[in-house]
N, C-alpha and C. Protein backbone atom coordinates (compact mmCIF):
# COMPACT_ATOMS: atom_id res chain seq x y z
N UNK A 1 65.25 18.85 7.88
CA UNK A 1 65.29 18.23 6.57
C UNK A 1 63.93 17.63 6.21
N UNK A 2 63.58 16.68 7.07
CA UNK A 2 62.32 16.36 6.54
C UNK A 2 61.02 17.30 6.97
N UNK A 3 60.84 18.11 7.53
CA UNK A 3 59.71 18.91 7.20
C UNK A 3 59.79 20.13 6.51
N UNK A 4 61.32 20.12 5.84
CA UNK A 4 61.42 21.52 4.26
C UNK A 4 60.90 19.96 3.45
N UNK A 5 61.35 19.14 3.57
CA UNK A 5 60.79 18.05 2.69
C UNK A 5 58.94 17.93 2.47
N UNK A 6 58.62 17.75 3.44
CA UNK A 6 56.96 18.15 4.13
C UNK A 6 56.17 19.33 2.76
N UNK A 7 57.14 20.45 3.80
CA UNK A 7 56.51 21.83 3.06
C UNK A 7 56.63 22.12 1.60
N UNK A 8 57.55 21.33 1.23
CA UNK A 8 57.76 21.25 -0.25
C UNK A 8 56.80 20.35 -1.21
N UNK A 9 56.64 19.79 -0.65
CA UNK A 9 55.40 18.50 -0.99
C UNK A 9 53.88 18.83 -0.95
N UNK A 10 53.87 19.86 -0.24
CA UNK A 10 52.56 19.91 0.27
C UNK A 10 52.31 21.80 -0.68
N UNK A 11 53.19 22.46 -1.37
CA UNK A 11 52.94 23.40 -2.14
C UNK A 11 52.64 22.69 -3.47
N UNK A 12 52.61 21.16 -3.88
CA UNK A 12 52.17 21.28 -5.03
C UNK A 12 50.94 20.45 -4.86
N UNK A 13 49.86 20.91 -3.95
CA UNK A 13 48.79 20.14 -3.64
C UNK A 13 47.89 20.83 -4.68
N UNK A 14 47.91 22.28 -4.87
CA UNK A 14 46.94 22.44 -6.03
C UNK A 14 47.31 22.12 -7.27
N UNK A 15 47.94 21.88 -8.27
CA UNK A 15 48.76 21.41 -9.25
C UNK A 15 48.28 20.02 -8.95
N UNK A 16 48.50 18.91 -8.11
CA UNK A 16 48.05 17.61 -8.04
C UNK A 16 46.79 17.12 -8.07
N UNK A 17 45.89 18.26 -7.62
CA UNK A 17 44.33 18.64 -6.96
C UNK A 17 44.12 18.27 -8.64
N UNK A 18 44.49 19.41 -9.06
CA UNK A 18 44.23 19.72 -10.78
C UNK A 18 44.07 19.11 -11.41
N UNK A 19 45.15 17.73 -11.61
CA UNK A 19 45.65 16.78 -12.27
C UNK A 19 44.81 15.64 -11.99
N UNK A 20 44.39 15.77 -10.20
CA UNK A 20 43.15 14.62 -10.41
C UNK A 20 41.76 15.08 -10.97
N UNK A 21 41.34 16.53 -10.58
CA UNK A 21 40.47 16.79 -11.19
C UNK A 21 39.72 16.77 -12.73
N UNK A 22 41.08 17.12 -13.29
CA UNK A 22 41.15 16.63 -14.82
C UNK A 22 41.10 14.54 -15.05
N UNK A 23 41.49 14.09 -13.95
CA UNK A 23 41.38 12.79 -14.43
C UNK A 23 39.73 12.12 -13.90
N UNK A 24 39.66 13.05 -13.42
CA UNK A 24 37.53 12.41 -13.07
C UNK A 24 37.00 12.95 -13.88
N UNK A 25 37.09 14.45 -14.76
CA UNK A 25 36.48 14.56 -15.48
C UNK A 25 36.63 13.77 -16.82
N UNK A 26 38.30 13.44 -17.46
CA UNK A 26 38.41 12.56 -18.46
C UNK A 26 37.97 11.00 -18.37
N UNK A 27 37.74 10.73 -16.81
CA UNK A 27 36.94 9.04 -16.82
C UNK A 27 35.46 9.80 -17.18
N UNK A 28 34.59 10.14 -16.69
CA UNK A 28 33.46 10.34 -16.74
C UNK A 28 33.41 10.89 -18.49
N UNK A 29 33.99 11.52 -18.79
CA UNK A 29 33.63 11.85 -20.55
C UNK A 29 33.46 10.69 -21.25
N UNK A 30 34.77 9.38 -20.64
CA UNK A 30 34.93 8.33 -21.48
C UNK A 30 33.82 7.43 -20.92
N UNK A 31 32.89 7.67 -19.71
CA UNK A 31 32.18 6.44 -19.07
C UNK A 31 30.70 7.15 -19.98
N UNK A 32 30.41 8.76 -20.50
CA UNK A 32 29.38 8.85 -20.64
C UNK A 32 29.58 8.79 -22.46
N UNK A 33 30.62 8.34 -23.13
CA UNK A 33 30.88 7.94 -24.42
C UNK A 33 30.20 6.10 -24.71
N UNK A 34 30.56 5.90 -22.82
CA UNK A 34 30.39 4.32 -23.48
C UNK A 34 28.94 4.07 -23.06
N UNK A 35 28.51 4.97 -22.09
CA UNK A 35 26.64 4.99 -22.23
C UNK A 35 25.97 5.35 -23.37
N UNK A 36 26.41 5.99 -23.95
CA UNK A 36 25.65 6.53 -25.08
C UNK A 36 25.84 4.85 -26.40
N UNK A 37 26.94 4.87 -26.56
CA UNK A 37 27.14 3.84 -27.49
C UNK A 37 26.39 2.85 -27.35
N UNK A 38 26.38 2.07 -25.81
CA UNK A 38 25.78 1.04 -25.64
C UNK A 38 24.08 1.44 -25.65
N UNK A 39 23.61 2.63 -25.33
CA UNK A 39 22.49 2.96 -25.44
C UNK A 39 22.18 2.90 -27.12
N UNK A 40 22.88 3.55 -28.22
CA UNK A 40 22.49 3.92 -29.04
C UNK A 40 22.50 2.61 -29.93
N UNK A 41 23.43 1.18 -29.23
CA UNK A 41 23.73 -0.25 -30.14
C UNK A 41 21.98 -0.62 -29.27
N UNK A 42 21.88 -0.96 -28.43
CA UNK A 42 20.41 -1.25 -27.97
C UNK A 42 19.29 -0.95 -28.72
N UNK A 43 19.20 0.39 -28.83
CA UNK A 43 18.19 0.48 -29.87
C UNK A 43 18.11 0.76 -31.42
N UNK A 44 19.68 0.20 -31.75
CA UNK A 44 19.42 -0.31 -33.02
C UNK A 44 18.70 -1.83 -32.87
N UNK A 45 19.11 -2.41 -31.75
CA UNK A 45 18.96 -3.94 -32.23
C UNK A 45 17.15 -3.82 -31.60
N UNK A 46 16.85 -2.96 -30.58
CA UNK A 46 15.55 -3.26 -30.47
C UNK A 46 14.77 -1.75 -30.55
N UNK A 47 14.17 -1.33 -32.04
CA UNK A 47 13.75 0.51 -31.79
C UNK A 47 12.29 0.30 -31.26
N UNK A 48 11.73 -0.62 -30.75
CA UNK A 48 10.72 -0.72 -30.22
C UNK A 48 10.81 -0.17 -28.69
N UNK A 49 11.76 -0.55 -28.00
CA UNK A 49 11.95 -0.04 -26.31
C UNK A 49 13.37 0.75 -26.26
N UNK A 50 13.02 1.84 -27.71
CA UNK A 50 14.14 2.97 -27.35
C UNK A 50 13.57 4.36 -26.48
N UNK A 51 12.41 4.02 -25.96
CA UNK A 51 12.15 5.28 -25.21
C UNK A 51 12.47 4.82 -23.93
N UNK A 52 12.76 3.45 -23.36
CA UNK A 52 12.92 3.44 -22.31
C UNK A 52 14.32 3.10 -22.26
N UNK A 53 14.93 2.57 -23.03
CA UNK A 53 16.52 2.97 -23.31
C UNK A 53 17.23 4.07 -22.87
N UNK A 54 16.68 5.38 -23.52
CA UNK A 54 16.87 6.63 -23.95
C UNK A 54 16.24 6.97 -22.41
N UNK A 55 15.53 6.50 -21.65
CA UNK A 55 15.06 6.94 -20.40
C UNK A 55 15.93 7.04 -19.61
N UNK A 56 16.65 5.90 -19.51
CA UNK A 56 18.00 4.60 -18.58
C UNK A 56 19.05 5.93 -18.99
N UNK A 57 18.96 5.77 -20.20
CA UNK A 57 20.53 6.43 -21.00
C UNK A 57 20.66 7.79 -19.63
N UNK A 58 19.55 8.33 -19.51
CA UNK A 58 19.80 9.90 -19.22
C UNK A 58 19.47 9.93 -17.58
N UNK A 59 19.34 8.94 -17.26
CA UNK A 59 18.93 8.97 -15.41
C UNK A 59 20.98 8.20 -15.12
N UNK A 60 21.21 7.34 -16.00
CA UNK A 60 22.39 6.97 -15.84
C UNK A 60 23.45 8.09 -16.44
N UNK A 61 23.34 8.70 -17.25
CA UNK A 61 24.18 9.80 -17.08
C UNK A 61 24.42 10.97 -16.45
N UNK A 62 23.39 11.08 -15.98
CA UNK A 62 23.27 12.23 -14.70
C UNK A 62 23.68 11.69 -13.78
N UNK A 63 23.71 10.37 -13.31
CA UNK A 63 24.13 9.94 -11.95
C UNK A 63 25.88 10.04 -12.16
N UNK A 64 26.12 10.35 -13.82
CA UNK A 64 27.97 10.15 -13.64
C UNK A 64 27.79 11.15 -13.91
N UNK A 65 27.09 12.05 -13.78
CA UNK A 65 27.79 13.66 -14.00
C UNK A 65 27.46 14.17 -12.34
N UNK A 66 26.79 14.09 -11.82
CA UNK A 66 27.20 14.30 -10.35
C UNK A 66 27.93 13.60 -9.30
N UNK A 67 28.31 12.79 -9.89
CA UNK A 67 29.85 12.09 -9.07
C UNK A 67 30.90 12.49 -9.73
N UNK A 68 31.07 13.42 -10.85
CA UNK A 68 31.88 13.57 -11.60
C UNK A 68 31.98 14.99 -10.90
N UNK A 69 30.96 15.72 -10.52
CA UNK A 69 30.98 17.41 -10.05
C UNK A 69 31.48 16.78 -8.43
N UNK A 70 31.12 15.69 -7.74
CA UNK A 70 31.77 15.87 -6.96
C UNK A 70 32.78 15.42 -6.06
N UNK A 71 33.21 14.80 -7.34
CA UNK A 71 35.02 14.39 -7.62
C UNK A 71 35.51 15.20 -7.91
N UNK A 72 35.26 16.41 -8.56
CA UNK A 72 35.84 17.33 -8.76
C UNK A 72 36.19 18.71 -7.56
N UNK A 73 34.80 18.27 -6.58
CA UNK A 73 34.58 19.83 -5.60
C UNK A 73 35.87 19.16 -4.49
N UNK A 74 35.68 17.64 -4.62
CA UNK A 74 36.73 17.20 -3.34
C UNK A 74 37.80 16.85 -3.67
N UNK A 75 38.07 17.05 -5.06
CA UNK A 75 39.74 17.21 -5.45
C UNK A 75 40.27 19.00 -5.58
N UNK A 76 39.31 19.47 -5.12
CA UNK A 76 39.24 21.26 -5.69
C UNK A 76 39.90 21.64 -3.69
N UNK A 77 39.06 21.06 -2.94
CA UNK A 77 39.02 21.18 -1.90
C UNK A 77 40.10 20.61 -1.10
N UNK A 78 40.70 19.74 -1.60
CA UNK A 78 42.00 19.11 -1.16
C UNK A 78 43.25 19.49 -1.60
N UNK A 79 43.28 20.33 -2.57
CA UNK A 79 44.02 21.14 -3.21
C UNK A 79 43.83 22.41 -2.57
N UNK A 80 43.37 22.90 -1.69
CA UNK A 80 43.22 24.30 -1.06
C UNK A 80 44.09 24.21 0.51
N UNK A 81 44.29 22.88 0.73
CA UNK A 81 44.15 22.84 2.16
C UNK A 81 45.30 21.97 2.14
């Protein structure tokens, strides 16, 4: 009983994999919505140091787009296995 219970649980690991994968990519869309905003309210209030704003903006969004690729490879990978 409990390991048809087991084996049953453990066939919807890709389906769950999925479901987290989709949820790192929907935080990271919404974390690189709120970089941009706060980048783009900054240099309204100061357009004098929007190049180094706009510098920040894009070294900090790359750092959430590769934790975002690899939240995704180790929810891809946990779902295989």
């Amino acid at each position: 009983m409990l390991l048809s219970t087991i084996l049953e649980a453990a066939s919807y690991g890709p389906a769950i994999a999925a479901v987290a994968a989709a949820i790192a990519v929907i935080g990271a869309a919404l974390g690189l919505g709120k970089i941009g905003q706060s980048a783009m309210e900054a240099i309204a209030r100061q357009p004098e140091a929007g190049g180094r704003i706009f510098t920040s903006m894009i070294i900090v969004g790359a750092f959430v787009e590769g934790v975002t690729l690899f939240a995704i490879v180790v929810c891809l990978l946990a779902g295989q296995g």
